[in-house]
PDB file of N, CA and C in Angstrom:
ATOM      1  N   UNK A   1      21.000  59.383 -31.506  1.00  0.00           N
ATOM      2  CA  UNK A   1      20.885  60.417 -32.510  1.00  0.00           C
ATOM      3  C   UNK A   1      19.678  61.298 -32.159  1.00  0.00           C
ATOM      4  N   UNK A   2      20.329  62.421 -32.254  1.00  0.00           N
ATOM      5  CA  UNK A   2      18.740  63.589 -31.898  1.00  0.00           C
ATOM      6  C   UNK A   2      17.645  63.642 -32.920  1.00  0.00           C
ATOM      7  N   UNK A   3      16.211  63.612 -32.610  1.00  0.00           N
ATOM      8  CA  UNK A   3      15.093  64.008 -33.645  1.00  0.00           C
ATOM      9  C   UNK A   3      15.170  64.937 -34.045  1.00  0.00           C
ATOM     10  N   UNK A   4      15.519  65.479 -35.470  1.00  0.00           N
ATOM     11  CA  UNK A   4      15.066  66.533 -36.098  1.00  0.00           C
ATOM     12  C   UNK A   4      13.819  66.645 -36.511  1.00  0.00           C
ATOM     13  N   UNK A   5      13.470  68.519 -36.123  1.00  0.00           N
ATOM     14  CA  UNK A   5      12.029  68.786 -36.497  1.00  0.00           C
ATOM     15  C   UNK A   5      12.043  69.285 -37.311  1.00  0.00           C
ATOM     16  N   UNK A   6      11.159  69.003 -38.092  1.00  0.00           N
ATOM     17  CA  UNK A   6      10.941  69.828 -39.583  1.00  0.00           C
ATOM     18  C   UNK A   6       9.559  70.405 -39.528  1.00  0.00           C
ATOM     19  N   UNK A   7       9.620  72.091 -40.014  1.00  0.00           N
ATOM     20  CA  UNK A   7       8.527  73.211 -39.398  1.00  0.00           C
ATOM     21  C   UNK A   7       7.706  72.455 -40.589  1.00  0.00           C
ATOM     22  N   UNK A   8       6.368  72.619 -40.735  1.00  0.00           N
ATOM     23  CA  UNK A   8       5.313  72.043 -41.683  1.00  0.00           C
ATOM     24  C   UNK A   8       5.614  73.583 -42.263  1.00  0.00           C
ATOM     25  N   UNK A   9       5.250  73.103 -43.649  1.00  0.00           N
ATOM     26  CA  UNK A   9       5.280  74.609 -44.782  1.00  0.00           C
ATOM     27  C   UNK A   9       3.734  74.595 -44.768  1.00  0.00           C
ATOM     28  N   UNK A  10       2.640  74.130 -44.678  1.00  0.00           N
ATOM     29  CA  UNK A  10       1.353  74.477 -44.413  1.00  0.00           C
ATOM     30  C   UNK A  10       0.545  73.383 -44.129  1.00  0.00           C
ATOM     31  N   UNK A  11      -0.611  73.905 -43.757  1.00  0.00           N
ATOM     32  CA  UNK A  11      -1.664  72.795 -43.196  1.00  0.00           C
ATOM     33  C   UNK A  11      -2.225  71.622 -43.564  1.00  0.00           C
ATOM     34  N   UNK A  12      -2.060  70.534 -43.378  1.00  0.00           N
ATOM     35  CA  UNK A  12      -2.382  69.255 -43.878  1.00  0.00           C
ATOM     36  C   UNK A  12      -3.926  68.892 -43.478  1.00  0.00           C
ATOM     37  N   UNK A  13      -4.758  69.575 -43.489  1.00  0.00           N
ATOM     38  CA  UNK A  13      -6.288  69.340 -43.546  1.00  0.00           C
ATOM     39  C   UNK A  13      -6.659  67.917 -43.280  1.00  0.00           C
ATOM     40  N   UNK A  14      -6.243  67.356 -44.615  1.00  0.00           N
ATOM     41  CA  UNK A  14      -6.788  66.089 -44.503  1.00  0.00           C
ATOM     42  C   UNK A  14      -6.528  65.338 -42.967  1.00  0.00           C
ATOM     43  N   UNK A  15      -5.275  65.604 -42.269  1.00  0.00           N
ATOM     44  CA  UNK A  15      -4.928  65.188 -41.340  1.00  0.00           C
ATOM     45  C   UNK A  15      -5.795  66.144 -40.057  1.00  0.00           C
ATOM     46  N   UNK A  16      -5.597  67.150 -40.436  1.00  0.00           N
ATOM     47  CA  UNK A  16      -6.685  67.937 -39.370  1.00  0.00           C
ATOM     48  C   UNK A  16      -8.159  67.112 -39.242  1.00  0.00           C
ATOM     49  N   UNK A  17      -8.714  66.607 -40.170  1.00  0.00           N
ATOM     50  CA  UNK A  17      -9.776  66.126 -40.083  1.00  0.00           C
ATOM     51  C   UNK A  17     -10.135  65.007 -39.434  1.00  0.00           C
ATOM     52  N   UNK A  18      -8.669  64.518 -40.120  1.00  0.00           N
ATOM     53  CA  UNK A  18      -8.775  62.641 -39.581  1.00  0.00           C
ATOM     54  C   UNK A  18      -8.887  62.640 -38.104  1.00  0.00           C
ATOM     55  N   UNK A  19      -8.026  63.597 -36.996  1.00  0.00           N
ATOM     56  CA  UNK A  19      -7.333  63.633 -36.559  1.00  0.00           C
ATOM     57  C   UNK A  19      -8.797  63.995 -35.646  1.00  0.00           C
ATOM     58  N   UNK A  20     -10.035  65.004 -36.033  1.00  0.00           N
ATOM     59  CA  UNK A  20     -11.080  65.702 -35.534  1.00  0.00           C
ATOM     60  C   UNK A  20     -12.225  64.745 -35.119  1.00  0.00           C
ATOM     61  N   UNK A  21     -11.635  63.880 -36.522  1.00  0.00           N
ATOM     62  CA  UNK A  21     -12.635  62.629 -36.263  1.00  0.00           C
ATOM     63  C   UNK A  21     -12.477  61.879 -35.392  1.00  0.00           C
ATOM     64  N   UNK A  22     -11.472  61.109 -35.210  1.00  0.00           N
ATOM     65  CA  UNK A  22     -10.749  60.321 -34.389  1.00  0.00           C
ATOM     66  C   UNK A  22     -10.660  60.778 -32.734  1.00  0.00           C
ATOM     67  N   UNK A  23     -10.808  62.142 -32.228  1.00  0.00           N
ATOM     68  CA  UNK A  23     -11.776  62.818 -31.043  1.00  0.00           C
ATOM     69  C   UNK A  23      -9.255  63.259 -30.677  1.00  0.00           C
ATOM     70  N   UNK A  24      -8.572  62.765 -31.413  1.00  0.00           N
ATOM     71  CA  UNK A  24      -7.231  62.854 -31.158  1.00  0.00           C
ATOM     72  C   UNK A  24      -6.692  64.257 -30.350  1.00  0.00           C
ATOM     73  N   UNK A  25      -5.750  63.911 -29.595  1.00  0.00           N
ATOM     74  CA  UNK A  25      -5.548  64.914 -28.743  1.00  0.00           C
ATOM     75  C   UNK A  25      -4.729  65.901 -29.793  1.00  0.00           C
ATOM     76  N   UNK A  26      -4.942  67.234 -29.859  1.00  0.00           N
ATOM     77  CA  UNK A  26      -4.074  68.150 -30.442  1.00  0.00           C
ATOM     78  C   UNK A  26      -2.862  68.291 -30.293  1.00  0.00           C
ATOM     79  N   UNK A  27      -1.615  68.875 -31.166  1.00  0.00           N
ATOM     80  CA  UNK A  27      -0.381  68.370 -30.791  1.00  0.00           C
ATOM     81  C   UNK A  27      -0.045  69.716 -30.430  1.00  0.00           C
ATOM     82  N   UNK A  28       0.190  70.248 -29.208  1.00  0.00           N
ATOM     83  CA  UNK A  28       0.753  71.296 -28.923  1.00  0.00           C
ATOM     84  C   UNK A  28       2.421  72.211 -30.001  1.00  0.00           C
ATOM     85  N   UNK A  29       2.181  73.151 -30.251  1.00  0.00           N
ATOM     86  CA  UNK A  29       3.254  73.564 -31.626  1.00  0.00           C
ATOM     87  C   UNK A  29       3.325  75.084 -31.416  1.00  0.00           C
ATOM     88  N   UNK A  30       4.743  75.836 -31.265  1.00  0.00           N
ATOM     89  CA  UNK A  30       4.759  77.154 -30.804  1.00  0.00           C
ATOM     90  C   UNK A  30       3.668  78.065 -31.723  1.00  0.00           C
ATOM     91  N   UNK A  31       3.419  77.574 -32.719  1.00  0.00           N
ATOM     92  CA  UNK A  31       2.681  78.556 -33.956  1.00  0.00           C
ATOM     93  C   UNK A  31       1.060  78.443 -33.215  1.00  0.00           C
ATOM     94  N   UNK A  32       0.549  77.912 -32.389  1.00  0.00           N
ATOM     95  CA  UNK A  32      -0.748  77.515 -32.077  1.00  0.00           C
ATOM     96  C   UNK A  32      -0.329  77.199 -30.507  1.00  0.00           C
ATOM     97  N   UNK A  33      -1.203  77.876 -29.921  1.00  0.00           N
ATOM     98  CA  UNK A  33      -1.061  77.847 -28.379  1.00  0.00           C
ATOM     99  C   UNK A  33      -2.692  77.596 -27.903  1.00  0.00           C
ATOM    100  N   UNK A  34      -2.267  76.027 -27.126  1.00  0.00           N
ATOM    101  CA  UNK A  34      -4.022  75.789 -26.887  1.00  0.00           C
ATOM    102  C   UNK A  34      -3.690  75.133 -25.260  1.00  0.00           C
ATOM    103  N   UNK A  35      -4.015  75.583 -24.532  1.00  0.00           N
ATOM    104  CA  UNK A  35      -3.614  75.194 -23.569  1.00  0.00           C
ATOM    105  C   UNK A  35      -4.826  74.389 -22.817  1.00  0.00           C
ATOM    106  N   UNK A  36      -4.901  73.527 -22.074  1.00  0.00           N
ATOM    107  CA  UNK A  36      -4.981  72.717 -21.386  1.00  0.00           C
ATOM    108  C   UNK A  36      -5.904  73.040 -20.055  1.00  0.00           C
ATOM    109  N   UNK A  37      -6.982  72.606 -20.194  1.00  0.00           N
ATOM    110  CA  UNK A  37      -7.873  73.890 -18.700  1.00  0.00           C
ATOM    111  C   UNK A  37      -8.916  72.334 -18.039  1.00  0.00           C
ATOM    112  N   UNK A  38      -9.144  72.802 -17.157  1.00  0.00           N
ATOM    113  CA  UNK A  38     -10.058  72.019 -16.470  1.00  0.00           C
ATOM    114  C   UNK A  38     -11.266  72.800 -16.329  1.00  0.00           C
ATOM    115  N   UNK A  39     -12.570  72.733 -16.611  1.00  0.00           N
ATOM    116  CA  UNK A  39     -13.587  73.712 -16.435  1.00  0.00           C
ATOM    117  C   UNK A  39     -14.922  72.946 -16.439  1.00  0.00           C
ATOM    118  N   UNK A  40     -15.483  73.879 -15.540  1.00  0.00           N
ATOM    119  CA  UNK A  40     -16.829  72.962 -15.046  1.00  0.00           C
ATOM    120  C   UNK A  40     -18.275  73.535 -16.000  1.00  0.00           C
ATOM    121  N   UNK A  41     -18.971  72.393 -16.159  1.00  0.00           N
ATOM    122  CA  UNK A  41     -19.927  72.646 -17.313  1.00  0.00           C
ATOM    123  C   UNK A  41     -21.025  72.044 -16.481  1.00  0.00           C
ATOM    124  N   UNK A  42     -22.198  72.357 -16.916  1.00  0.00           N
ATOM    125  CA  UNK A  42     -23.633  71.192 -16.431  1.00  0.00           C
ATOM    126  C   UNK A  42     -23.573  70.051 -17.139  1.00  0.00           C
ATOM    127  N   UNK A  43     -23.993  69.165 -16.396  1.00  0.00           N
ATOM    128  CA  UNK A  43     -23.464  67.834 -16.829  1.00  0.00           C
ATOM    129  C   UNK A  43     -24.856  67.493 -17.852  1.00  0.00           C
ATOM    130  N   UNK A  44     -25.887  67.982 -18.106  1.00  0.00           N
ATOM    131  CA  UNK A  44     -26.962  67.590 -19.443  1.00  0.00           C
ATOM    132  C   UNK A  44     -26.359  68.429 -20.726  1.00  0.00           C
ATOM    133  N   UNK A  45     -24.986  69.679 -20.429  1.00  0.00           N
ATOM    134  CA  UNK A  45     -24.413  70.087 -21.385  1.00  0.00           C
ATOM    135  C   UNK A  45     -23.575  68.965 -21.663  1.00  0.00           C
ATOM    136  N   UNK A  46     -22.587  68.524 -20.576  1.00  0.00           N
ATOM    137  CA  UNK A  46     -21.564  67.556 -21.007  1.00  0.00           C
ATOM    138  C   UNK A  46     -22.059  66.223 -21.621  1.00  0.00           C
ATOM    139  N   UNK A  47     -23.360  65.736 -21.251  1.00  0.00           N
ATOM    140  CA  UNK A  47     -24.026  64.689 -21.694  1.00  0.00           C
ATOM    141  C   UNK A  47     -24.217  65.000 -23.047  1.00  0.00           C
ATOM    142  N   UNK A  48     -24.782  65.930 -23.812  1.00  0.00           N
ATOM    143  CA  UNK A  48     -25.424  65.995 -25.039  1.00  0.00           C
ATOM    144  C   UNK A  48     -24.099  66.360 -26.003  1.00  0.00           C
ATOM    145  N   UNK A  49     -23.253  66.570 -25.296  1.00  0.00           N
ATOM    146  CA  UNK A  49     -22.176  66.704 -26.192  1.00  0.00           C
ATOM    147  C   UNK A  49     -21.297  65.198 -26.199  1.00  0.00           C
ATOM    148  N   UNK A  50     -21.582  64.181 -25.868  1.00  0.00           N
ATOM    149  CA  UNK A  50     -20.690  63.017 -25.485  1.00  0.00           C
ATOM    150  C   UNK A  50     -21.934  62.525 -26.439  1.00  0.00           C
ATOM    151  N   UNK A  51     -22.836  62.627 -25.990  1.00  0.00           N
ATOM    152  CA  UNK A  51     -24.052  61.916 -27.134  1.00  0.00           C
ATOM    153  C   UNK A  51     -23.677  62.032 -28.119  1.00  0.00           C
ATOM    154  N   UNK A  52     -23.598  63.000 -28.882  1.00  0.00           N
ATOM    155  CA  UNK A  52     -23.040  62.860 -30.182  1.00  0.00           C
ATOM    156  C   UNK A  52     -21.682  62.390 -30.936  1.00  0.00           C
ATOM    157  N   UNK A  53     -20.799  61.640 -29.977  1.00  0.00           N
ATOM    158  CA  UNK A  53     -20.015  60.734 -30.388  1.00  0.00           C
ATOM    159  C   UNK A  53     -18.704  61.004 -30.464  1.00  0.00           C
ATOM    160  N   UNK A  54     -17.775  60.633 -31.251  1.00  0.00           N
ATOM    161  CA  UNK A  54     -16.045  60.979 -31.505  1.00  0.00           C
ATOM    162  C   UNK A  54     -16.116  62.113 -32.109  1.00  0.00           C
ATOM    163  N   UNK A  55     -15.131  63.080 -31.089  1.00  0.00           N
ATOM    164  CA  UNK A  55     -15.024  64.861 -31.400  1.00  0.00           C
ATOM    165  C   UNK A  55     -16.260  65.440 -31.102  1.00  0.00           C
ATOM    166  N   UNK A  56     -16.179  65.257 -29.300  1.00  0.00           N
ATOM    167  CA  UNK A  56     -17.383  65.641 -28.865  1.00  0.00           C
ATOM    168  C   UNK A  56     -16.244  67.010 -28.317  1.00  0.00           C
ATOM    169  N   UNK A  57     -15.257  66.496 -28.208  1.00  0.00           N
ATOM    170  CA  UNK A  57     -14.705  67.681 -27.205  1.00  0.00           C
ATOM    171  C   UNK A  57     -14.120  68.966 -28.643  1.00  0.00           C
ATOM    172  N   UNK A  58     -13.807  68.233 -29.503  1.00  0.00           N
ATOM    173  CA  UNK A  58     -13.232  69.353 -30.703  1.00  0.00           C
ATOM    174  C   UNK A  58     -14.959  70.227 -30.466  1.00  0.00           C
ATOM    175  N   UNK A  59     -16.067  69.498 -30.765  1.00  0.00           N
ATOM    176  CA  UNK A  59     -17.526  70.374 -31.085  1.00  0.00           C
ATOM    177  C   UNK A  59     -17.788  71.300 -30.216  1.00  0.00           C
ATOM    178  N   UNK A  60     -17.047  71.100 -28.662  1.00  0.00           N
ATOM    179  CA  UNK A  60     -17.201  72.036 -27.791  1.00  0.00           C
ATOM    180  C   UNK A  60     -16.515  73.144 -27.768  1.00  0.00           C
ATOM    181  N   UNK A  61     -14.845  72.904 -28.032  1.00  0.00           N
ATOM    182  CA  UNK A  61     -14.461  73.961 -28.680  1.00  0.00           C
ATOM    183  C   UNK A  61     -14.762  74.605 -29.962  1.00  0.00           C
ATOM    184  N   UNK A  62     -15.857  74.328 -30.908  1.00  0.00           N
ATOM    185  CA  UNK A  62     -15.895  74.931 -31.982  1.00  0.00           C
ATOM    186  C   UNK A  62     -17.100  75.626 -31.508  1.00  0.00           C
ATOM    187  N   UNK A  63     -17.793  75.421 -30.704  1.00  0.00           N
ATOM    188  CA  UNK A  63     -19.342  75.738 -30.244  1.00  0.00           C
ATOM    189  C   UNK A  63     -18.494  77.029 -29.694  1.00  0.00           C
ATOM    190  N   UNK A  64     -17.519  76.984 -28.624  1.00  0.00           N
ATOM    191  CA  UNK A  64     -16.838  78.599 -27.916  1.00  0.00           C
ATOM    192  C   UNK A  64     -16.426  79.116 -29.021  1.00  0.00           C
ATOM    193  N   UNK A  65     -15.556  78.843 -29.544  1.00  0.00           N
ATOM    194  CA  UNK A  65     -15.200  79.738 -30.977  1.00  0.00           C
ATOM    195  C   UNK A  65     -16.332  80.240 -31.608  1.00  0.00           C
ATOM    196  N   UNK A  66     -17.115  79.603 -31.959  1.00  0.00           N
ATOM    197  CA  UNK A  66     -18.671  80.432 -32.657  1.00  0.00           C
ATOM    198  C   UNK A  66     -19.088  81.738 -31.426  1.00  0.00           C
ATOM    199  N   UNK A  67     -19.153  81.296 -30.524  1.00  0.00           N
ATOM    200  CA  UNK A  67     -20.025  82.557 -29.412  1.00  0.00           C
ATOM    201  C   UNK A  67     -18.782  83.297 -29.901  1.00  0.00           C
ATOM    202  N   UNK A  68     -17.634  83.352 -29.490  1.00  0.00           N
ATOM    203  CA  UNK A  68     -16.348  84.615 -29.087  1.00  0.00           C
ATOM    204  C   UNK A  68     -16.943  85.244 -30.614  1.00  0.00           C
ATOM    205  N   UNK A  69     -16.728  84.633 -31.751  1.00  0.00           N
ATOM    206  CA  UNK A  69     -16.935  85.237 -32.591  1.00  0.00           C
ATOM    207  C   UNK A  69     -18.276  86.121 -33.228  1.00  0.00           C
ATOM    208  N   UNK A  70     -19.299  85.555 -32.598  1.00  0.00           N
ATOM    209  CA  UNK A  70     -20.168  86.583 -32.500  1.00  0.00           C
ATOM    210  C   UNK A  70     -20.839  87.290 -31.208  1.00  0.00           C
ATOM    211  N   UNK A  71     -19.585  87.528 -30.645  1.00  0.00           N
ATOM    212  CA  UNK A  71     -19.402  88.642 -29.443  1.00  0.00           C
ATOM    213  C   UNK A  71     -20.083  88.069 -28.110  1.00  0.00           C
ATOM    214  N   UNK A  72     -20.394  87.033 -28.329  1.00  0.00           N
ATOM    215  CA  UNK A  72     -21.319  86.293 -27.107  1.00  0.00           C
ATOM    216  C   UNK A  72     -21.111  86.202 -25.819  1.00  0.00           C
ATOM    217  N   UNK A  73     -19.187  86.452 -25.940  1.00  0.00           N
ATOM    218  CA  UNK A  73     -18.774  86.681 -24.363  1.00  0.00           C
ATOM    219  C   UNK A  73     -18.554  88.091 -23.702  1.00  0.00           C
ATOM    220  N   UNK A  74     -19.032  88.530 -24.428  1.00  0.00           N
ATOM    221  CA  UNK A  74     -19.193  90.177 -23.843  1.00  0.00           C
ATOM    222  C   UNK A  74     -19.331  90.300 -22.923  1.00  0.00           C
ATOM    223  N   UNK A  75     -19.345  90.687 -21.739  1.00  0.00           N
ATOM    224  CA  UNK A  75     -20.054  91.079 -20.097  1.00  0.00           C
ATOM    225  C   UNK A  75     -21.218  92.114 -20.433  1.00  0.00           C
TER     226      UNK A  75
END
């Protein structure tokens, strides 16, 4: 029998959170496109971000989202 998908009618937070906490891999979904990169960092950046524990990697993406948003990647 085939899996039916059923579209979410809106965001389940609580699960976003759990999910932030838990360091959980994101579930790829046509509405949200996050793709998948390999990229090189200094490793006392990658250290201080692992220091601080489960959803070290969500903090890194929220740390780029903060710069883009206040224009930080400008050239």
């Amino acid at each position: 029998m085939p899996k039916t998908y059923i579209k979410p009618t809106a965001t389940d937070w609580d699960r976003v959170k759990r999910e932030a906490a838990q360091d959980a891999p994101i579930a790829h979904t046509t509405a949200v496109k996050r793709p998948t990169l390999n990229m090189r960092i200094d490793a006392d950046v990658l250290e201080a971000f692992k220091a601080t524990g489960q959803g070290w990697q969500t903090r890194i993406n929220a740390a780029l989202h903060e710069a883009v948003a206040h224009g930080l990647t400008k050239a």
